[in-house]
Protein backbone atom coordinates (compact mmCIF):
# COMPACT_ATOMS: atom_id res chain seq x y z
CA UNK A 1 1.73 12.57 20.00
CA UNK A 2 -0.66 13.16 17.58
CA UNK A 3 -3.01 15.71 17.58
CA UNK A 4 -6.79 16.15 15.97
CA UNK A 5 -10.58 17.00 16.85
CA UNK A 6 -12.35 13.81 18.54
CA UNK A 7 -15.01 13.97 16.27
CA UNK A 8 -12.62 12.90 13.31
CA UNK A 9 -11.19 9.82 15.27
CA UNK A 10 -12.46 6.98 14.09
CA UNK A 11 -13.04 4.20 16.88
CA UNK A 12 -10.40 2.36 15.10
CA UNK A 13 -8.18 5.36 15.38
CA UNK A 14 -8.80 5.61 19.43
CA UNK A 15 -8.49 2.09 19.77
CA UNK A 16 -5.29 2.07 18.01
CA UNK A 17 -4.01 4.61 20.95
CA UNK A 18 -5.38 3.45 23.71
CA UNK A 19 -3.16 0.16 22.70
CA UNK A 20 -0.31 2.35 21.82
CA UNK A 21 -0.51 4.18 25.28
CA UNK A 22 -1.15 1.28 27.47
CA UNK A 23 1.18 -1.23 25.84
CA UNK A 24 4.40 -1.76 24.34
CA UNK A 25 2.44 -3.47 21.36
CA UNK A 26 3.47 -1.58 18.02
CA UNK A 27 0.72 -0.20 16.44
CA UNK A 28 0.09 2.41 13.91
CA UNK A 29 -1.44 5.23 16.25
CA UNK A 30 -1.64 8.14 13.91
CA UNK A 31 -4.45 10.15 13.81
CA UNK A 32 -6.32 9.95 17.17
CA UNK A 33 -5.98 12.21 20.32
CA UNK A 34 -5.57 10.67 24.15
CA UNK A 35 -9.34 11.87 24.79
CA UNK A 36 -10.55 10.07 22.40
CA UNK A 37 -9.00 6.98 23.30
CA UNK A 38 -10.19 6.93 27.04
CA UNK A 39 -12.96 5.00 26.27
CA UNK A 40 -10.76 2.23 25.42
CA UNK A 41 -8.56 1.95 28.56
CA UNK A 42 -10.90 -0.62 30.45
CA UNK A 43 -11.13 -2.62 27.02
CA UNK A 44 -6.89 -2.65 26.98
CA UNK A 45 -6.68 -3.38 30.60
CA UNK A 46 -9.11 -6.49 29.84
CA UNK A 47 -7.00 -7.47 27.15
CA UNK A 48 -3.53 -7.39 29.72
CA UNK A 49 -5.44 -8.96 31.93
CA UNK A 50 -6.48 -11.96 29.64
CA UNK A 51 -2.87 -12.38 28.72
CA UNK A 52 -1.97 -12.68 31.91
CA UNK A 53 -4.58 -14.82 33.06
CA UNK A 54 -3.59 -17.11 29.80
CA UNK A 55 -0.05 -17.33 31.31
CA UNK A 56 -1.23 -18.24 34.40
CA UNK A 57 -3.50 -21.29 33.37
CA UNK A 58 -0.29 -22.31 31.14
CA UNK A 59 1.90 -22.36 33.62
CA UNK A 60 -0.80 -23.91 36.58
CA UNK A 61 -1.40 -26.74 33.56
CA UNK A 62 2.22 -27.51 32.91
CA UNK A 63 2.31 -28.27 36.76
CA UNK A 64 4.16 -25.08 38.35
CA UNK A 65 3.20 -24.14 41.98
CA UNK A 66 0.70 -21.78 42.48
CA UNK A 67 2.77 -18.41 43.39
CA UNK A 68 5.25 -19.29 40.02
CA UNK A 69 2.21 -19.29 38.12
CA UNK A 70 1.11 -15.53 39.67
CA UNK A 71 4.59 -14.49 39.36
CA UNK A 72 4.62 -15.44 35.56
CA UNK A 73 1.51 -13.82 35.40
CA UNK A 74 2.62 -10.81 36.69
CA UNK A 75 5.94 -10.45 34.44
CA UNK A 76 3.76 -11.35 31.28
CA UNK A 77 1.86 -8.24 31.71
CA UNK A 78 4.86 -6.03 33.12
CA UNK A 79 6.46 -6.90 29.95
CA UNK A 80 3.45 -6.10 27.94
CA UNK A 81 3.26 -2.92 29.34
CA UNK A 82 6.57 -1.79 29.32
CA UNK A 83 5.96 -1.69 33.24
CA UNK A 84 4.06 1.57 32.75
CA UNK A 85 1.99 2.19 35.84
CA UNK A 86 5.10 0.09 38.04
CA UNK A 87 6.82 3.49 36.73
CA UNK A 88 4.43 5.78 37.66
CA UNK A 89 3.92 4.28 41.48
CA UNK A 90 8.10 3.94 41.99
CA UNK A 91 8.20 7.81 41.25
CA UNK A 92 5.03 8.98 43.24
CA UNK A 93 6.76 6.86 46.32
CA UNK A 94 9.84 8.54 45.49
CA UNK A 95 8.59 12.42 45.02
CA UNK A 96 6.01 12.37 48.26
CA UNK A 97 8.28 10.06 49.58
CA UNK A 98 11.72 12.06 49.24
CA UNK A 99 10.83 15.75 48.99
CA UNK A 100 10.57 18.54 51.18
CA UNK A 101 8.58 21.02 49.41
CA UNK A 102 5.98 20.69 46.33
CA UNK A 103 8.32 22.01 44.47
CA UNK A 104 10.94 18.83 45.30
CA UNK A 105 8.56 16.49 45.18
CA UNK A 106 7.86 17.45 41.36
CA UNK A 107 11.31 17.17 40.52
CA UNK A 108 12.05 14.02 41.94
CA UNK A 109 9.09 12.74 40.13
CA UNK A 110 10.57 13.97 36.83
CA UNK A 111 13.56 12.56 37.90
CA UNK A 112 13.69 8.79 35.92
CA UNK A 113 16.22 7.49 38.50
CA UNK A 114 14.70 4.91 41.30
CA UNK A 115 14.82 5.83 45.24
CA UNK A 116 14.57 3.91 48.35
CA UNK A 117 11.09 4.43 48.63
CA UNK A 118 9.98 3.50 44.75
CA UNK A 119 11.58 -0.03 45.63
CA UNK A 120 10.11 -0.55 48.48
CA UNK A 121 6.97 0.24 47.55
CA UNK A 122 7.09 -1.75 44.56
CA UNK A 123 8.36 -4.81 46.20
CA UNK A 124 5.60 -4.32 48.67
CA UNK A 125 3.03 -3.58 46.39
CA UNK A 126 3.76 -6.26 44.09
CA UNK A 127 4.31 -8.96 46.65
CA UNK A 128 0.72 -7.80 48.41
CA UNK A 129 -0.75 -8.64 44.87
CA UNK A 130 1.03 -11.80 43.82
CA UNK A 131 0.06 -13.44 47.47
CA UNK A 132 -3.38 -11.81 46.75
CA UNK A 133 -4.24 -13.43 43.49
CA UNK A 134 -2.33 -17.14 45.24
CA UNK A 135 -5.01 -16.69 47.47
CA UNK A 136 -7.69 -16.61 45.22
CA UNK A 137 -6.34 -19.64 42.93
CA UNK A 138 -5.98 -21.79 46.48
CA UNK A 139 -9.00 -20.80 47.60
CA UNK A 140 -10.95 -21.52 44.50
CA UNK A 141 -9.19 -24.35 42.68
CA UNK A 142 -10.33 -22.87 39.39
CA UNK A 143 -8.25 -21.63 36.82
CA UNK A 144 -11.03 -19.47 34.89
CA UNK A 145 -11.41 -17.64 38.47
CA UNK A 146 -7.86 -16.29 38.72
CA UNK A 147 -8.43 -15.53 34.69
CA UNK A 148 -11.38 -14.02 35.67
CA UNK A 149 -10.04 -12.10 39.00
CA UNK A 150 -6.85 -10.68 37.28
CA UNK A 151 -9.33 -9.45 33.72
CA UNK A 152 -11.38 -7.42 36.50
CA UNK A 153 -8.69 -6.03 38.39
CA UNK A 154 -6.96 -5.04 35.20
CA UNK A 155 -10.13 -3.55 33.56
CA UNK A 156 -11.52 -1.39 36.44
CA UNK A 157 -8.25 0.20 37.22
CA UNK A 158 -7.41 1.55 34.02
CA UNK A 159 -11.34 3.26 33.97
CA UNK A 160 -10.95 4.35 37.46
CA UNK A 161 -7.64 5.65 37.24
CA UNK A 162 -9.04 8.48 34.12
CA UNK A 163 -11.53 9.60 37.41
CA UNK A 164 -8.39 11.43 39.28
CA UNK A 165 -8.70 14.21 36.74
CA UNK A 166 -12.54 14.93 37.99
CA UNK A 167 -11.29 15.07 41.62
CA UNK A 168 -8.46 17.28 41.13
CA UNK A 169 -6.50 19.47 38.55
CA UNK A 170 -2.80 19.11 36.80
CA UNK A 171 0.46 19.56 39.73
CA UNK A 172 2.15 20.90 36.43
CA UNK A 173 1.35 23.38 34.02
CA UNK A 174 2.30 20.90 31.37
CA UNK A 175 3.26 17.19 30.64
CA UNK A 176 0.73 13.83 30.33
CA UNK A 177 -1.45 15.25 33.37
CA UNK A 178 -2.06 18.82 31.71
CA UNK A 179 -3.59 16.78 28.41
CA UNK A 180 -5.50 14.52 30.58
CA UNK A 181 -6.97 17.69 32.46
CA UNK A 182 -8.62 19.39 29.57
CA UNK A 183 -10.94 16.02 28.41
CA UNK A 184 -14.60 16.74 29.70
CA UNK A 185 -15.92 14.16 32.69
CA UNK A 186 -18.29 13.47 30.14
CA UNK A 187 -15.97 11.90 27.74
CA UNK A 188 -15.23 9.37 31.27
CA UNK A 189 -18.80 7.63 31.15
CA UNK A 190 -18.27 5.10 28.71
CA UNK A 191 -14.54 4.34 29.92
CA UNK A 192 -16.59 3.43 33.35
CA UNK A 193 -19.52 2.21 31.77
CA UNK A 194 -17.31 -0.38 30.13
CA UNK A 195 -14.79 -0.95 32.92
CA UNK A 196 -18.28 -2.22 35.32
CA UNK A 197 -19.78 -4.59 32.16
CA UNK A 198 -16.14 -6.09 32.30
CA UNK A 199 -16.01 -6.46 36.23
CA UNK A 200 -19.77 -7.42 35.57
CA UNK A 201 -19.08 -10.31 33.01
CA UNK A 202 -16.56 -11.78 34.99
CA UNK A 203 -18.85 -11.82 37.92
CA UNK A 204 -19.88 -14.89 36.54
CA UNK A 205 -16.98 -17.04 37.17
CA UNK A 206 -16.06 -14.78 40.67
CA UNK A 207 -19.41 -14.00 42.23
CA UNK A 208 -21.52 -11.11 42.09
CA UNK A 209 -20.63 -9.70 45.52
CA UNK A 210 -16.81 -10.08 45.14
CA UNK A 211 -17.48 -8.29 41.62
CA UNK A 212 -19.21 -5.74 43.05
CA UNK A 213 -16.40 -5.40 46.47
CA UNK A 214 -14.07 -5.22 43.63
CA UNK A 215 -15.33 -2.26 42.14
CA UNK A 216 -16.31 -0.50 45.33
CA UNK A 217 -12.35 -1.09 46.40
CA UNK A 218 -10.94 0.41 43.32
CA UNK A 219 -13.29 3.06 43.54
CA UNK A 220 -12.33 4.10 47.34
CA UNK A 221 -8.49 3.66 45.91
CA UNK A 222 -8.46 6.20 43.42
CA UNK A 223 -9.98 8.68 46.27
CA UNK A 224 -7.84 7.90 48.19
CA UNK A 225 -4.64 8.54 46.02
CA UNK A 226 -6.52 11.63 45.05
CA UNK A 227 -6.65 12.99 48.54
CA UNK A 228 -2.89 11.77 48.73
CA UNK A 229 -1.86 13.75 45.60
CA UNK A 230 -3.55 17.00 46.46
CA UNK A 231 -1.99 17.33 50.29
CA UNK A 232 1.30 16.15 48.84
CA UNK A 233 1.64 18.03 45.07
CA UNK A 234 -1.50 20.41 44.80
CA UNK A 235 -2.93 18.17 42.18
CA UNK A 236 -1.71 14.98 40.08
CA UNK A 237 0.73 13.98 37.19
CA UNK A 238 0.88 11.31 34.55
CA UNK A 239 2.95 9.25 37.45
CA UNK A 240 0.20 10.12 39.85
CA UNK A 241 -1.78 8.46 37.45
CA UNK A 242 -0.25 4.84 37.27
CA UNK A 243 0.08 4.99 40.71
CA UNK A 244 -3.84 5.49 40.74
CA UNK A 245 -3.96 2.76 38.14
CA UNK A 246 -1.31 0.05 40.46
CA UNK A 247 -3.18 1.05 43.76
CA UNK A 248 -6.56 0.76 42.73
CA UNK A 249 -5.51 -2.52 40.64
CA UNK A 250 -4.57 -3.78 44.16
CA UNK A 251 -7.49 -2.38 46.09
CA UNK A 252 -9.57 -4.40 44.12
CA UNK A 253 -7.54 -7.49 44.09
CA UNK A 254 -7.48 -7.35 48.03
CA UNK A 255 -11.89 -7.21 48.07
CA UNK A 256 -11.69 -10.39 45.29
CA UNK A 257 -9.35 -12.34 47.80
CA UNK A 258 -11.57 -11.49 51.01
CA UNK A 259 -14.91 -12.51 49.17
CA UNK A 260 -13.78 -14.85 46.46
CA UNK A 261 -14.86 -18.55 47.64
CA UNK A 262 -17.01 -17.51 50.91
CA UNK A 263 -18.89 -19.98 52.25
């Protein structure tokens, strides 16, 4: 990847990467760094999230059932992310799953084969969220809500996920986590800053309290698979990462379906 000081990547240049990164979108991504594209990752995760949001309405308008509609949804933006994070949680599930040591747990995290545990913990993961965002379209009866729920959830968990760096160091002594590990937690405030104003704008369609559960949720998430990480592996890894990204995603998906449509 790339390599140059952040102060000669443009914003266009970051951008570019964080796109590149994120998505399976083809983009010219020359010239920027991964820190300097951090402040894009809420902005990207919108973006998925819109998509997906679109395919839902589509599908809800051309008369599908509610959960086809999520389902659609959900493949839409597993395709447009090459199922990135999904990738990162099945090996995390495998490695502190499967292993016996530190040392086994890292190399069945480097190991690209699935295990028993990476399915299940997809399935179950993925199932928790599909019913989750059924919920909130049954509950509400509004399309731009579900639009609105799955742009938040999307958003906030690609800025929380860049936290587990600040809460613990690299498992390995190289690969994606090692790069991530030498940014500066200052270089993280507008990636949050920006992940909250999305959460924030789509407050207006969800509610202000479910906005704010949301964030609280994704934020107790990515501590939690931080505290996970460093019992199991001494530290995290680009997989720990999407895991972070998937479980935090859901975290805040589960406080929008508990608070969305209160009476």
């Amino acid at each position: 990847m790339p390599q140059q000081n952040q102060s000669q990547s443009t914003p266009g240049q970051s951008s570019r990467l964080a796109v590149s990164f994120l998505t399976r979108v083809p983009v010219n991504a020359a010239g920027g760094d991964l820190q300097s594209a951090f402040w894009a990752f809420p902005l990207v995760g919108a973006a998925i999230g819109l998509i997906g949001g679109g395919v839902y309405a589509l599908a809800v308008l051309a008369g599908l059932p509610l959960m086809a509609a999520v389902i659609l949804a959900f493949m839409a933006m597993a395709w447009l992310t090459g199922a990135l994070h999904e990738d990162g949680l099945a090996d995390t599930a495998d490695g502190f799953g499967g292993g016996r040591d530190r040392e086994a747990k890292l190399a069945i995290m480097r190991d690209s084969r699935i295990g028993s545990y990476g399915v299940l913990t997809l399935i179950l993961v993925m199932g928790l969220k599909i019913t989750l965002v059924t919920h909130i379209g049954a509950r509400t009866g509004e399309i731009i809500t579900v639009v609105a729920a799955l742009t938040a959830a999307a958003a906030t968990s690609r800025g929380a996920m860049l936290f587990v760096p600040v809460l613990l160091g690299p498992a390995r002594a190289d690969g994606l986590g090692r790069s991530v590990a030498e940014t500066l937690p200052l270089r993280l405030v507008a990636p949050a800053v920006l992940a909250v104003a999305v959460t924030g704008i789509a407050g207006w369609h969800i509610g202000w309290v479910p906005a704010t559960g949301s964030i609280i949720g994704a934020s107790l998430a990515i501590v939690a698979v931080a505290w996970l990480a460093a019992r199991q592996i001494g530290g995290y890894t680009g997989d720990t990462l999407g895991a972070a990204q998937q479980i935090s995603e859901t975290a805040s998906l589960v406080a929008l379906a508990a608070m969305i449509g209160g009476s």
